[in-house]
N, C-alpha and C. Protein backbone atom coordinates (compact mmCIF):
# COMPACT_ATOMS: atom_id res chain seq x y z
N UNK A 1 7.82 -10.25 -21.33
CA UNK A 1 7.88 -8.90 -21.85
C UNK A 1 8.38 -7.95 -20.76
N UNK A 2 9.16 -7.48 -21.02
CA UNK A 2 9.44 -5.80 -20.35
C UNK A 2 8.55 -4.96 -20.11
N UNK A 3 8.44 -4.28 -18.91
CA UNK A 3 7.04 -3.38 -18.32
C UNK A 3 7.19 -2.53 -19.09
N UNK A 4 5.64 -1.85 -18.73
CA UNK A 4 5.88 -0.50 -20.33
C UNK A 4 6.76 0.68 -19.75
N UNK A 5 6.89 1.25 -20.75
CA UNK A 5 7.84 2.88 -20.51
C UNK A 5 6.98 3.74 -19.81
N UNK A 6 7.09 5.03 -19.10
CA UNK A 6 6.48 5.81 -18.40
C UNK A 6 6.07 6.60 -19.65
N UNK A 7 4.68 6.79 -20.10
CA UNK A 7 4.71 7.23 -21.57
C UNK A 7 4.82 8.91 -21.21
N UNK A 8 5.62 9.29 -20.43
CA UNK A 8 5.59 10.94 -20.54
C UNK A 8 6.93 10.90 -20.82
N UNK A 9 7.83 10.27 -20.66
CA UNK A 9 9.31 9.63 -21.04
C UNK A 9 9.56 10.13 -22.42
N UNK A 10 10.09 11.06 -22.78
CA UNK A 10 10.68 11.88 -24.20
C UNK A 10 11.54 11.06 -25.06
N UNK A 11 11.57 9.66 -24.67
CA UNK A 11 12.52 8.89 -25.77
C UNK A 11 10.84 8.33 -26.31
N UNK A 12 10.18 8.26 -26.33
CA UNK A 12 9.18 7.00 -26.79
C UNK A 12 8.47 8.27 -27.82
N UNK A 13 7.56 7.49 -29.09
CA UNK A 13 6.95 8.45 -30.19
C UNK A 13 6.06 7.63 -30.33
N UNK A 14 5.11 8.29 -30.79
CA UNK A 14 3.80 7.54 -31.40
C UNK A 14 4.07 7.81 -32.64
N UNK A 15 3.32 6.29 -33.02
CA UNK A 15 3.15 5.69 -34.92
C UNK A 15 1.86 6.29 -35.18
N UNK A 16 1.28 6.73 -35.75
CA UNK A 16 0.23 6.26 -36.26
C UNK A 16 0.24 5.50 -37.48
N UNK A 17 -0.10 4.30 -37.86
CA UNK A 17 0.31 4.06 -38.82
C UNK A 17 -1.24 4.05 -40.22
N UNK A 18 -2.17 4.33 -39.84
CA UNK A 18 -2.83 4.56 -40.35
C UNK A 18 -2.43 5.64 -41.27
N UNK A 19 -1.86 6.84 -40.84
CA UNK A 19 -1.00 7.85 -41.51
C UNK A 19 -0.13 7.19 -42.79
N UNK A 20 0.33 6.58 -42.99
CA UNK A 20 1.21 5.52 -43.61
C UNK A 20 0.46 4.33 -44.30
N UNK A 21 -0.42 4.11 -44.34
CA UNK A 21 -0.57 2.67 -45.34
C UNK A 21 -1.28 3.53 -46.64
N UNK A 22 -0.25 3.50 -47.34
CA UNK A 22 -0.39 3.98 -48.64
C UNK A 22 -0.31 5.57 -48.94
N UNK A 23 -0.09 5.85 -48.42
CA UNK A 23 0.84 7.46 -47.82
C UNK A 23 1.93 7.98 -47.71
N UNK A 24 2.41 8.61 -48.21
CA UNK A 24 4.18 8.49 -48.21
C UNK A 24 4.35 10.45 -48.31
N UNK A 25 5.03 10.82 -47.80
CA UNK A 25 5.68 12.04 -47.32
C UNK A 25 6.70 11.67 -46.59
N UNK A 26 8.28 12.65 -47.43
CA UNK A 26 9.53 12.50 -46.74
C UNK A 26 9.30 13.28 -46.36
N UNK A 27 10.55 13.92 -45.40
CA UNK A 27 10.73 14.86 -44.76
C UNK A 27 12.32 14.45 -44.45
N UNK A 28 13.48 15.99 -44.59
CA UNK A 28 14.29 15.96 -44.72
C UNK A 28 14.89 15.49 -43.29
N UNK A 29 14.38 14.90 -42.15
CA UNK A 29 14.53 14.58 -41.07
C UNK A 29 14.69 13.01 -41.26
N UNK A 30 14.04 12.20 -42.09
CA UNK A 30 14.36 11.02 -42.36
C UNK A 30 15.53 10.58 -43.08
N UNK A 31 16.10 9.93 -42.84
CA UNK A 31 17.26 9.62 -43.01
C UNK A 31 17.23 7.84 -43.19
N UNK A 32 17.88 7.43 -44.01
CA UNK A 32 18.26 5.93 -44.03
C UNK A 32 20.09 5.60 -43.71
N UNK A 33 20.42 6.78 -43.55
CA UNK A 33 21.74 6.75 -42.93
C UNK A 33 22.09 5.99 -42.15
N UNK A 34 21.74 5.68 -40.96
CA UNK A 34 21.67 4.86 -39.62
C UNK A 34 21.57 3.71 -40.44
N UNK A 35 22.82 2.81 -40.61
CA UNK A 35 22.58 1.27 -40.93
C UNK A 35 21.66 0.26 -40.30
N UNK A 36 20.91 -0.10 -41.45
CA UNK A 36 19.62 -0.99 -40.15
C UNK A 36 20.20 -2.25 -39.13
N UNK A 37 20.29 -2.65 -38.77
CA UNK A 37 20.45 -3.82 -37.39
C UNK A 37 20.39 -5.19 -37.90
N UNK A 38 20.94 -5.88 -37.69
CA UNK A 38 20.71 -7.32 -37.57
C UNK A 38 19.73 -7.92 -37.16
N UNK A 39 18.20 -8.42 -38.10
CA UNK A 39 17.07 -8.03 -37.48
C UNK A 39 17.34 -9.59 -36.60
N UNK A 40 16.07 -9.31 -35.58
CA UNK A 40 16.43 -10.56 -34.33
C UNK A 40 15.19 -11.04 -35.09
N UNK A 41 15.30 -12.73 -34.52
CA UNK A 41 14.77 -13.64 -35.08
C UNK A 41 13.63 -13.77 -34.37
N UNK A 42 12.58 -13.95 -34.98
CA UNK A 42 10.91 -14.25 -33.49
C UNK A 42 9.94 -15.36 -34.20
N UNK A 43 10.25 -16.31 -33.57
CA UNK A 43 9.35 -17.20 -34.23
C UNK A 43 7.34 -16.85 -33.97
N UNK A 44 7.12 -17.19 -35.17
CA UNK A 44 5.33 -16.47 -34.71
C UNK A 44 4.65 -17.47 -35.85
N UNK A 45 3.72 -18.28 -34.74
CA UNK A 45 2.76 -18.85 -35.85
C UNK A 45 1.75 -18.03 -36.77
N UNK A 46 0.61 -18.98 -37.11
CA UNK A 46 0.05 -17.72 -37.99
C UNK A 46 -0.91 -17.09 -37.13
N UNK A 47 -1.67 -16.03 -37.79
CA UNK A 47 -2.88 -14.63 -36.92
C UNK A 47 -3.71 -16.44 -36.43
N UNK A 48 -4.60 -15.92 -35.30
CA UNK A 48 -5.44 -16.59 -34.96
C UNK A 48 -7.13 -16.58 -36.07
N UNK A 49 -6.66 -15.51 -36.89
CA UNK A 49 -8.35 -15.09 -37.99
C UNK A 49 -7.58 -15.66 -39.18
N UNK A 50 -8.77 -15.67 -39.99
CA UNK A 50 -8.07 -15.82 -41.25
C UNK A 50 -8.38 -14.55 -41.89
N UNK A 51 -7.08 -14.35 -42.40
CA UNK A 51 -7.94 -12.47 -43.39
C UNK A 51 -7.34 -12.85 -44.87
N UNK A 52 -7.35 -14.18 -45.32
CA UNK A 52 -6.58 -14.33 -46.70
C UNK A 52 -7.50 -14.09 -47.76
N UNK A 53 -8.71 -13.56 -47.68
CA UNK A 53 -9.14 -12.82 -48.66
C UNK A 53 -9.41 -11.27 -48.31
N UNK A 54 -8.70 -10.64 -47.67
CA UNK A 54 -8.45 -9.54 -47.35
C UNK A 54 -9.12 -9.10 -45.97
N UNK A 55 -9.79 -9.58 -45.56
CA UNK A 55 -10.40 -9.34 -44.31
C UNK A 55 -11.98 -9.08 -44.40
N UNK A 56 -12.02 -8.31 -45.68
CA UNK A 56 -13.33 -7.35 -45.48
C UNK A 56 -14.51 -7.68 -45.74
N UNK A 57 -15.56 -7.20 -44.57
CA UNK A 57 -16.90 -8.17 -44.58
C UNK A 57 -18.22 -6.87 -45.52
N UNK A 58 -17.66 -6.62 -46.02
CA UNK A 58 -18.45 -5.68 -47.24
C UNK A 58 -18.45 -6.96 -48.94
N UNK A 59 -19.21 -6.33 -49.28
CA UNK A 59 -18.89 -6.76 -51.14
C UNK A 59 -17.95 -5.80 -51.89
N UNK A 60 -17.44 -4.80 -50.82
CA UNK A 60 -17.06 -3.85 -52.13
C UNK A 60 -15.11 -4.38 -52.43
N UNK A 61 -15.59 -4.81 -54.05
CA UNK A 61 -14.61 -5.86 -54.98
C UNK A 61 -14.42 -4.66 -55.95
N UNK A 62 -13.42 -4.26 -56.50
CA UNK A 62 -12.00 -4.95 -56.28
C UNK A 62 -11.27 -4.04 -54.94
N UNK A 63 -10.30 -4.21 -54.54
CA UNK A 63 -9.87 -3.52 -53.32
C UNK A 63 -9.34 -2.37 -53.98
N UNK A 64 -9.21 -1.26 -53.04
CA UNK A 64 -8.74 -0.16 -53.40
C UNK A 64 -7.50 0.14 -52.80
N UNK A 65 -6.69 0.22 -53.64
CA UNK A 65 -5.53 0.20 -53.57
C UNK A 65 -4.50 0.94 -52.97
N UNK A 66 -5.10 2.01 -52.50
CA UNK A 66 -4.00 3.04 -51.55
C UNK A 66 -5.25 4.28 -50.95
N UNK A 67 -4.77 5.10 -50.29
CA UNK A 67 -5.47 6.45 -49.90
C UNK A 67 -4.42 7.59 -50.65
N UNK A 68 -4.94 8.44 -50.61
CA UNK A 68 -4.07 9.56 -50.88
C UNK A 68 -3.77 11.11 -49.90
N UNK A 69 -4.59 10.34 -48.73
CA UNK A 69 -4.39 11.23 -47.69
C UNK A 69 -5.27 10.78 -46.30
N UNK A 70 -4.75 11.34 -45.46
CA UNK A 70 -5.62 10.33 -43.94
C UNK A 70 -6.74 11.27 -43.83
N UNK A 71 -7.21 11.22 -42.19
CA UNK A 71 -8.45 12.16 -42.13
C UNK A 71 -7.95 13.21 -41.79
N UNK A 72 -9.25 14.42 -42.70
CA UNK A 72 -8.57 15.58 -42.77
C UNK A 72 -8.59 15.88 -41.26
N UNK A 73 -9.05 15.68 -40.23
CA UNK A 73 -9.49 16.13 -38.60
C UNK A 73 -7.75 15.87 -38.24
N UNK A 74 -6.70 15.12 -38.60
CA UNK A 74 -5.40 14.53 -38.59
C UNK A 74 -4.45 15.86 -39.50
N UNK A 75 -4.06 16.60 -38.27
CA UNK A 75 -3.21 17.28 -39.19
C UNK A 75 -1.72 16.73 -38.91
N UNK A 76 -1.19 17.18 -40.20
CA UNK A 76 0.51 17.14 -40.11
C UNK A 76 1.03 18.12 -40.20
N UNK A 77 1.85 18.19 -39.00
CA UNK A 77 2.49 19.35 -38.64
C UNK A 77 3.98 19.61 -39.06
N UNK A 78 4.87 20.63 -39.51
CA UNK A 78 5.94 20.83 -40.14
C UNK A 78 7.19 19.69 -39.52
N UNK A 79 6.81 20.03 -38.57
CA UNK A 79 7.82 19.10 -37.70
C UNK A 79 7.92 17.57 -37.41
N UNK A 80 6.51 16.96 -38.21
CA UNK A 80 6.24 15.48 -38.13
C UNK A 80 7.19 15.39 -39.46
N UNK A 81 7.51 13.99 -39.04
CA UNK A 81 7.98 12.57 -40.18
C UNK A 81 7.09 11.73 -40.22
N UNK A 82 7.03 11.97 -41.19
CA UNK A 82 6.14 10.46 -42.21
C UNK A 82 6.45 10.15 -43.37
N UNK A 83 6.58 8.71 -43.25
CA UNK A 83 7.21 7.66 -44.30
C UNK A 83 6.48 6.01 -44.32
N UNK A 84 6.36 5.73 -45.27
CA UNK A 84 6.25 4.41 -45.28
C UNK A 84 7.06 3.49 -45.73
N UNK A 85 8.19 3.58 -45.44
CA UNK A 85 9.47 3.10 -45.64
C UNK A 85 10.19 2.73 -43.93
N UNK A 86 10.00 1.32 -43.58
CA UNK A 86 10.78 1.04 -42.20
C UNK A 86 12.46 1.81 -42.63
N UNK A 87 13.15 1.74 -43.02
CA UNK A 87 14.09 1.95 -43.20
C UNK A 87 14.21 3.55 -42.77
N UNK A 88 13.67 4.25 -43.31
CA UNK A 88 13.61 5.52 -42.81
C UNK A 88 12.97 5.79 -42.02
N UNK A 89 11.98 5.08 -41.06
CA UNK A 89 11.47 5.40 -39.62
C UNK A 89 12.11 5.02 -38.97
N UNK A 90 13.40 4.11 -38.83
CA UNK A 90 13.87 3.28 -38.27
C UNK A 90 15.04 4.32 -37.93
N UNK A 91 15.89 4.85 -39.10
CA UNK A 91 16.81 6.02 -38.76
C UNK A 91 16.06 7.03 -38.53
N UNK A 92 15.26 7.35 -38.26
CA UNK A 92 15.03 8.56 -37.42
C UNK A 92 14.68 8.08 -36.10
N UNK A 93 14.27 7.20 -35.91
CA UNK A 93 14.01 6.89 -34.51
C UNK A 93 15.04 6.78 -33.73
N UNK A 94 15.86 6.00 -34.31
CA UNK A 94 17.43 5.85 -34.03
C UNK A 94 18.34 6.70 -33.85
N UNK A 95 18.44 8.44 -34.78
CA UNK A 95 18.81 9.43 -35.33
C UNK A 95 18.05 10.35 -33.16
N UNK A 96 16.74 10.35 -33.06
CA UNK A 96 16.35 11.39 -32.17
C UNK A 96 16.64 10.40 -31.13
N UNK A 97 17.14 9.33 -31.03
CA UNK A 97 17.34 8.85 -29.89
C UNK A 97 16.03 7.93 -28.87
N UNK A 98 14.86 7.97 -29.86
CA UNK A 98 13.72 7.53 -29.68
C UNK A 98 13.49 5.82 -29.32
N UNK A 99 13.39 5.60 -27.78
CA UNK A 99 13.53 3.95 -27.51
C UNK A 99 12.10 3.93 -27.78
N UNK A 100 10.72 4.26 -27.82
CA UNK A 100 9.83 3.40 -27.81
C UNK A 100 8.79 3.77 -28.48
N UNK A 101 8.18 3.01 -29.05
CA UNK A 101 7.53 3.32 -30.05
C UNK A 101 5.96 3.10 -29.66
N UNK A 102 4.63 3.85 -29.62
CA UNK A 102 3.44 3.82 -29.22
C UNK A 102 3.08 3.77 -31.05
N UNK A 103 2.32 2.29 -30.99
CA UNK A 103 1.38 2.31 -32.18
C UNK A 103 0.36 1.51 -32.57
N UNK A 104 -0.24 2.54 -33.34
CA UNK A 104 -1.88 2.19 -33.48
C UNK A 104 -2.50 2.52 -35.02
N UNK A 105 -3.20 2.42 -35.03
CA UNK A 105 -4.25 2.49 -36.38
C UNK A 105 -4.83 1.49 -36.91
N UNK A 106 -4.96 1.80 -37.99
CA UNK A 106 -5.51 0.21 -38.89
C UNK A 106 -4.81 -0.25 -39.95
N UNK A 107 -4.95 -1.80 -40.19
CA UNK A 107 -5.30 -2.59 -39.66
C UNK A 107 -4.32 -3.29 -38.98
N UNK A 108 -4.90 -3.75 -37.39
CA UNK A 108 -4.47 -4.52 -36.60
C UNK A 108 -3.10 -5.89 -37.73
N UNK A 109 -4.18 -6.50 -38.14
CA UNK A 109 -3.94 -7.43 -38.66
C UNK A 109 -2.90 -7.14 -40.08
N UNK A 110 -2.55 -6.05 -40.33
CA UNK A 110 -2.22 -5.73 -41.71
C UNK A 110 -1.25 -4.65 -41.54
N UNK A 111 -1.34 -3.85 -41.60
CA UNK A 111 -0.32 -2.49 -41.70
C UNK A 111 -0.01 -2.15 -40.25
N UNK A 112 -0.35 -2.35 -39.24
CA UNK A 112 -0.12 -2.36 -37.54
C UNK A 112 0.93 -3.06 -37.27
N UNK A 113 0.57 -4.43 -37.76
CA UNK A 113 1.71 -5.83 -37.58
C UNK A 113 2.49 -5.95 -38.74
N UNK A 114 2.56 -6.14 -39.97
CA UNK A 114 2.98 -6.33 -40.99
C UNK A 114 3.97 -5.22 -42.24
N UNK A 115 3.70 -4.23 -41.82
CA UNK A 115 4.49 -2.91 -42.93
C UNK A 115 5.72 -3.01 -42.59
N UNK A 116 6.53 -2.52 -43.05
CA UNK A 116 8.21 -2.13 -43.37
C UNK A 116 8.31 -1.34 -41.98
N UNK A 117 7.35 -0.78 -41.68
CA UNK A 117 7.29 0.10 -40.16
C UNK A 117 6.29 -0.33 -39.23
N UNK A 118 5.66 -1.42 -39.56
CA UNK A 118 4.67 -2.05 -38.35
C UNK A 118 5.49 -2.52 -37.18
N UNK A 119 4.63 -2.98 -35.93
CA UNK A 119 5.40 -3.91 -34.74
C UNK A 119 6.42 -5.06 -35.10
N UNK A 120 6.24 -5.71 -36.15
CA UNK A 120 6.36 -6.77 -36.54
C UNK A 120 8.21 -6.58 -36.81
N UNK A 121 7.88 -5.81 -38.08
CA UNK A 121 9.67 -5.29 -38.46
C UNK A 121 10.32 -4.24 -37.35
N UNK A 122 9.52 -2.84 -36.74
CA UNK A 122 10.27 -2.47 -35.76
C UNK A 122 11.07 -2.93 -34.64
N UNK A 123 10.08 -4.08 -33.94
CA UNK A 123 10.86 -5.09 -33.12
C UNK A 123 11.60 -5.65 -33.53
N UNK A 124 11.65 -6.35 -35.00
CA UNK A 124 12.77 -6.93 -35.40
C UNK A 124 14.22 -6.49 -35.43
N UNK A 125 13.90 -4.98 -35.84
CA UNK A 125 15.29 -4.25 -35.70
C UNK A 125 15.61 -3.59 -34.47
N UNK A 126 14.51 -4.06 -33.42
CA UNK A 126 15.30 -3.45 -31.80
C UNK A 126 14.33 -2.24 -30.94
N UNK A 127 13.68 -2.07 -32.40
CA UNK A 127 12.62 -0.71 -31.39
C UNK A 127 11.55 -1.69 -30.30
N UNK A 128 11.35 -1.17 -29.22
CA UNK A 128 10.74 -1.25 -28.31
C UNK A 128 8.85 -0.56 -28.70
N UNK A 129 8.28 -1.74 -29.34
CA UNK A 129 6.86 -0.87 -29.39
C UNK A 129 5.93 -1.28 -28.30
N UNK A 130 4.86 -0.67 -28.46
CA UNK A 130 3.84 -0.96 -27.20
C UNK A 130 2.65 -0.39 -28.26
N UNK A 131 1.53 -1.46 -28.65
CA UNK A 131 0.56 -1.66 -29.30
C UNK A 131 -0.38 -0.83 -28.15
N UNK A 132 -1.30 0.38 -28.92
CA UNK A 132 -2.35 1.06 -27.82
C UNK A 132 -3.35 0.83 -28.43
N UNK A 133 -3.77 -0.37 -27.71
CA UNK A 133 -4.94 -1.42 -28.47
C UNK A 133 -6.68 -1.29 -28.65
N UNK A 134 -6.95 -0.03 -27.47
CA UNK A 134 -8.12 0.38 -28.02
C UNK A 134 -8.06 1.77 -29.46
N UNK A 135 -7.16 1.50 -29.43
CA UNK A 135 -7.01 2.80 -30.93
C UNK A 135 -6.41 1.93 -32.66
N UNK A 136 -7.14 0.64 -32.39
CA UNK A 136 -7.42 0.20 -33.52
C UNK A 136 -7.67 -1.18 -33.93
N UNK A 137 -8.17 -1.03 -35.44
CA UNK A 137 -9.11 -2.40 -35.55
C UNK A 137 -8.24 -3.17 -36.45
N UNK A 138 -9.01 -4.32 -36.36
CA UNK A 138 -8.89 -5.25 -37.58
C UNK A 138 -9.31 -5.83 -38.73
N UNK A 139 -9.06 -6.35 -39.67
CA UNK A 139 -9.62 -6.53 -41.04
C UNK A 139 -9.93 -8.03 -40.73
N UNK A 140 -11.44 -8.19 -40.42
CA UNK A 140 -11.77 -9.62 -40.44
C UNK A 140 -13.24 -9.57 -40.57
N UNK A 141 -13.22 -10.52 -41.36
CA UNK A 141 -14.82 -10.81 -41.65
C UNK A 141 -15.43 -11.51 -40.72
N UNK A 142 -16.49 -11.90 -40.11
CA UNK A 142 -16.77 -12.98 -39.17
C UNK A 142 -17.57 -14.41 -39.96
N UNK A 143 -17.43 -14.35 -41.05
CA UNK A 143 -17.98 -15.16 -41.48
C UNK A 143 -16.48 -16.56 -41.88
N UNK A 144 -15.22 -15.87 -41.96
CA UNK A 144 -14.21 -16.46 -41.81
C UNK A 144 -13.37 -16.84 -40.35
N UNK A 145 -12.58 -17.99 -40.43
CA UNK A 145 -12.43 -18.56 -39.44
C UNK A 145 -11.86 -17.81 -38.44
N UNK A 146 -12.02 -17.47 -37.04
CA UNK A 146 -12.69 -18.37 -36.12
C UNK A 146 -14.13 -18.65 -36.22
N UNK A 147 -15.13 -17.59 -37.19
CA UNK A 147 -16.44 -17.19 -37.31
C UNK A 147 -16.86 -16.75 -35.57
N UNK A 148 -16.22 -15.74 -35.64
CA UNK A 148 -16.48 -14.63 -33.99
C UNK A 148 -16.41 -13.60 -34.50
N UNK A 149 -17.51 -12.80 -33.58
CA UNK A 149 -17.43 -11.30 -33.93
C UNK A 149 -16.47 -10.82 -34.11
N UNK A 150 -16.74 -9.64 -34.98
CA UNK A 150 -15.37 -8.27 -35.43
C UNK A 150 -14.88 -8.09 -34.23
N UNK A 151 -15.46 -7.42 -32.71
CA UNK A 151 -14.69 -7.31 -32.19
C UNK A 151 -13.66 -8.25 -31.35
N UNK A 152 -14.20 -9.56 -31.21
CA UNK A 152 -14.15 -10.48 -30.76
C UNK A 152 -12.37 -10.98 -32.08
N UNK A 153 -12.82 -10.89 -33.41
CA UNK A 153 -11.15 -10.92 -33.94
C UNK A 153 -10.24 -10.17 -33.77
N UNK A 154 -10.99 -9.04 -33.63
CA UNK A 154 -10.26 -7.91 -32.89
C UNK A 154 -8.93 -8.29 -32.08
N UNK A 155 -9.75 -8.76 -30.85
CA UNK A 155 -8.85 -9.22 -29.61
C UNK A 155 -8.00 -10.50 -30.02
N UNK A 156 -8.55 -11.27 -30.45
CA UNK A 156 -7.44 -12.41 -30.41
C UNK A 156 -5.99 -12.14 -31.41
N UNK A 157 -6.40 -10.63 -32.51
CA UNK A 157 -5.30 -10.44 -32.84
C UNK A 157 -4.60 -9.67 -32.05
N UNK A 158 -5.09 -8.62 -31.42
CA UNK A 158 -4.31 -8.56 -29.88
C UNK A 158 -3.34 -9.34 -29.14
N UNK A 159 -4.28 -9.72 -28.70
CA UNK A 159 -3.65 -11.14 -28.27
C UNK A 159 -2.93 -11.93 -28.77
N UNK A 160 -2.27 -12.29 -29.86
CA UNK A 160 -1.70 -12.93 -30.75
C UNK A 160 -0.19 -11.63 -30.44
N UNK A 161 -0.34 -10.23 -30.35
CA UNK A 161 0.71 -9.21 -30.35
C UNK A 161 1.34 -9.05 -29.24
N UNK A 162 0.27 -9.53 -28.32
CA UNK A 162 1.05 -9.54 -27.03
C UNK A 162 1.53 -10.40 -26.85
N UNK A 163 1.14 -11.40 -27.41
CA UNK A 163 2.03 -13.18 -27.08
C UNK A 163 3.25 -13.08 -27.53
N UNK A 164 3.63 -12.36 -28.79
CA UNK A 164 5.12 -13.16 -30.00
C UNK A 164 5.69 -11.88 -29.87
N UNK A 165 5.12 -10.49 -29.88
CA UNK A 165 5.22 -9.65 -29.99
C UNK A 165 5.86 -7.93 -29.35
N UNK A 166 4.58 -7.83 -28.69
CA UNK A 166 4.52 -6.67 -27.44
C UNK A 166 3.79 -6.23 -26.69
N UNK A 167 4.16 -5.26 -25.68
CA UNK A 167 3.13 -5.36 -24.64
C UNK A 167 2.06 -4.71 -25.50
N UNK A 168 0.79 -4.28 -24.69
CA UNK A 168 -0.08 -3.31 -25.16
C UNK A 168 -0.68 -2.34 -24.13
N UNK A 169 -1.47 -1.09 -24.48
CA UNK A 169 -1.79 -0.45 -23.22
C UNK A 169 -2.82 -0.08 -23.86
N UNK A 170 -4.08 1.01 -22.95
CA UNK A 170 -4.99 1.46 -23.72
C UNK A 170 -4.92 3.26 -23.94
N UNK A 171 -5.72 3.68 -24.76
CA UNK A 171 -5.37 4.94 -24.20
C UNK A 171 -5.70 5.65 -22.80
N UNK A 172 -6.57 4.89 -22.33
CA UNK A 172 -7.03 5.67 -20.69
C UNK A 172 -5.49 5.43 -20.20
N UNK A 173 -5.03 4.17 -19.96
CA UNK A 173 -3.29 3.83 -19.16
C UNK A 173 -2.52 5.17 -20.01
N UNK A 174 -2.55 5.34 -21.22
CA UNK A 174 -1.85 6.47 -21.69
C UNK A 174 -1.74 7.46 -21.22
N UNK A 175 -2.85 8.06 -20.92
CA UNK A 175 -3.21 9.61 -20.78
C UNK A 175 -3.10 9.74 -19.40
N UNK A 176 -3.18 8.77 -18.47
CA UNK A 176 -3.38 8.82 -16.80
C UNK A 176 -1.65 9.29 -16.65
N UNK A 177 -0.67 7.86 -17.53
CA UNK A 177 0.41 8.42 -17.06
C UNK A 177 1.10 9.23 -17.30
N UNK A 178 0.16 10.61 -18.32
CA UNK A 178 0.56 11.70 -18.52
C UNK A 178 0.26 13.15 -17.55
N UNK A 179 -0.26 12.72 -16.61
CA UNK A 179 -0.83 13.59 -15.57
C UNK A 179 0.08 13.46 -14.59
């Protein structure tokens, strides 16, 4: 892996992608203009957890199917983009000239790694992300395999992002190299 970016560095943006799983606001700043890339190929076995019945160590059946807004303490400001469409995060990132991408939320295992705009597809098409790994969890039960604590799946899906994936930092490394 490539060392991380100096995160005070004005090409790099933070995801939240928690903002985004099941959330959708354009903004006339997004653009799908920018033809997407030839995505690069990454071979990746499977998560080290199993989350194939959704992760969640509650009873509450049937799943709920989207949010309709994040937390209200999370404002959006005129000037943010948000989309849940890779295609249009992808040209704007591309569009402001933006090499690196800081992202976090939930779930690790699910909308972090996996969305149209997670690590998973951004890297594919060339963005440079860096997972800020104490700023989010994962969807795993512990009663499913490895049967290790939540936080304990936590990490190995971590770990699993830094292996195939990308680097990661925390937010203390964040904020220090903003001083």
């Amino acid at each position: 892996m490539n060392p991380l970016p100096n995160p005070s560095d004005d090409r790099s943006y933070v995801c939240r992608t928690s903002l985004s799983c099941g959330y959708a606001w354009t903004s006339d700043r997004l653009s799908t203009a920018v033809p997407s890339p030839k995505l690069l190929e990454v071979a990746e076995p499977p998560l080290p957890i199993d989350d194939s019945d959704g992760g969640c160590d509650t009873a509450e059946k049937p799943w709920y199917p989207a949010w309709t807004r994040q937390n209200p303490r999370i404002s959006i400001a005129d000037e943010d983009a948000l989309s849940d469409n890779g295609a249009e995060v992808y040209g704007f990132l591309r569009q402001a000239g933006i090499e690196n991408l800081l992202v976090m939320g939930v779930h690790t295992n699910m909308c972090v790694l996996g969305r149209s705009f997670g690590i998973r597809q951004m890297t594919r098409m060339g963005i440079r992300c860096i997972l800020v790994r104490d700023l989010t969890d994962t969807m795993y039960d512990p009663q499913d395999r490895p049967q290790v604590s939540h936080a304990e799946g936590t990490e190995l899906v971590v770990q699993h992002i830094e292996k195939y994936w990308c680097p990661s930092i925390t937010s203390s490394e964040l904020l220090g190299g903003l001083q």
